[in-house]
Structure formats: C-alpha cells, structure tokens
Protein backbone atom coordinates (compact mmCIF):
# COMPACT_ATOMS: atom_id res chain seq x y z
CA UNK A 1 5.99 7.04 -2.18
CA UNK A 2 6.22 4.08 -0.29
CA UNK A 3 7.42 5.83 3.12
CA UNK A 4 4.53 7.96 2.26
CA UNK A 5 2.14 4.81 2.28
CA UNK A 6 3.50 3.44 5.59
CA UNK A 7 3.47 6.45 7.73
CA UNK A 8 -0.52 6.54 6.35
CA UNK A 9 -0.75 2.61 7.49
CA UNK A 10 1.22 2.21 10.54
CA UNK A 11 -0.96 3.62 12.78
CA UNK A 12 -3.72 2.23 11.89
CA UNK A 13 -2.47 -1.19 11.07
CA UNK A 14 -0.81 -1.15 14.50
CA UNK A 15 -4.12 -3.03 15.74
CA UNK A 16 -4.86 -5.82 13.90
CA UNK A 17 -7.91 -6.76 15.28
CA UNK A 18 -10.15 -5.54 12.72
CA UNK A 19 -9.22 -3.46 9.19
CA UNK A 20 -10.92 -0.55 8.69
CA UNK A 21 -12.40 0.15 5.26
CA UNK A 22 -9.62 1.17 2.44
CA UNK A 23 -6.63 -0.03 4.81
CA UNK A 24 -6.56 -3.64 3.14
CA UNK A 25 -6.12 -2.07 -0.52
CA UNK A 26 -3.59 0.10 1.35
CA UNK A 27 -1.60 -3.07 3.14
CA UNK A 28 -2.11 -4.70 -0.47
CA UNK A 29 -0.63 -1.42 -2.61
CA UNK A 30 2.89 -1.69 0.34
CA UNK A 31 3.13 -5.18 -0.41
CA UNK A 32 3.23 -4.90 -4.45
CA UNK A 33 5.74 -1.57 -3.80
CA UNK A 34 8.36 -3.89 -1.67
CA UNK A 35 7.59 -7.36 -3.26
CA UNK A 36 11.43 -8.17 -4.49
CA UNK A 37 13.08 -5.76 -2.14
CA UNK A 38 14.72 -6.23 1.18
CA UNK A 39 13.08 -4.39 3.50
CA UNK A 40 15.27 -2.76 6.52
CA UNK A 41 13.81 -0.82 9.09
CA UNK A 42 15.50 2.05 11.10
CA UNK A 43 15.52 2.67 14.22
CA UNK A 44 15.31 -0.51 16.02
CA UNK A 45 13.37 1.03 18.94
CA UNK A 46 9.60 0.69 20.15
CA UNK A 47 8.64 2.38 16.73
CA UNK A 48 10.70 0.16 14.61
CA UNK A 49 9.67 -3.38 16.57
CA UNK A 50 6.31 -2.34 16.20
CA UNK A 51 6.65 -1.71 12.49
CA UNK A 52 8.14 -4.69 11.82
CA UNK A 53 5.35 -6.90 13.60
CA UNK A 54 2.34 -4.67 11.88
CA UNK A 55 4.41 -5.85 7.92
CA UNK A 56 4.86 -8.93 9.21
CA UNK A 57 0.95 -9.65 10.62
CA UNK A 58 0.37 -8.65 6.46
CA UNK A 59 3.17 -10.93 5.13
CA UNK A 60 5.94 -8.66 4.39
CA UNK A 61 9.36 -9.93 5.46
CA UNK A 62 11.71 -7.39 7.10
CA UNK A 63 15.41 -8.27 6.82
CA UNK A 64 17.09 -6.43 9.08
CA UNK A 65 17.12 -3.29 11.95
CA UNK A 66 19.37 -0.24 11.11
CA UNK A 67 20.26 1.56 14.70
CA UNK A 68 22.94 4.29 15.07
CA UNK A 69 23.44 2.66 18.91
CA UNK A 70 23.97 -1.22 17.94
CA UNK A 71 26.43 -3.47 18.79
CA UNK A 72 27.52 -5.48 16.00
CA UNK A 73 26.49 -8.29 16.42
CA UNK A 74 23.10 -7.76 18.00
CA UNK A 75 19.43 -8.60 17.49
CA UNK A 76 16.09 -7.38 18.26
CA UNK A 77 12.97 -9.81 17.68
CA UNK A 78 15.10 -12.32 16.21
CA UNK A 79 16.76 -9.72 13.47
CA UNK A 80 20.28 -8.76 13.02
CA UNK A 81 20.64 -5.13 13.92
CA UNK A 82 23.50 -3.03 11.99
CA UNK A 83 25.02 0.30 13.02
C-alpha cells in the first residue's frame, strides 16, 4: 500500500512550490504509514536522491540508500549507502 501511495506522490510532490488539492492528505496518509519505521530507499540514483529530498521537504526521515553498485562505505546526500 504504501509503495502504492508514493509512486501516486512522488511526482507530484517532486515540486514543492505549491500542493495541489488532495496531495497534503496524501503526504499526511505516507507519514502515519512509515511513522516508527526506518525508511530505506533503493536505488541511490537521480530517482532515489530525489525521493529522499521530496519525504524529507514533508518531514519524513530516510535512513539509508540501498544500491546494488555501492562501495561500502559510501554516501550519497549525507546517507550511508549499502550494497
């Protein structure tokens, strides 16, 4: 459900500058689904970077990149990123 929700957001929510009608309640229902969970995004590519920004703009912390090409050890915006 809550991949559902995202792929439904994301593109919209990718520009913050205004929220259209319904994507606030939207934002609010993602929030409530991951309060208490970590949140780990794969890949760790544009997509990914992006996705993390648009949760964090709406004040839900990622933890951590998953990306099949990482180097142990590495980081992308400030995140560890695991293989």
């Amino acid at each position: 459900m809550i991949a559902h929700a995202i792929a439904r957001a994301v593109p919209e929510m990718a520009s913050t500058d205004h929220c259209p009608d319904g994507i606030g309640a939207l934002v609010d229902e993602i929030r409530q689904e991951l309060l208490g969970r970590r949140v780990v995004i794969y890949p760790a590519g544009q997509s990914g970077r992006m996705l993390r920004k648009t949760l964090a703009e709406h004040g839900i912390p990622v933890e951590r990149f998953i990306d099949r090409a990482a180097v142990p050890g590495s980081e992308v915006d400030d995140l560890p990123v695991s293989p």
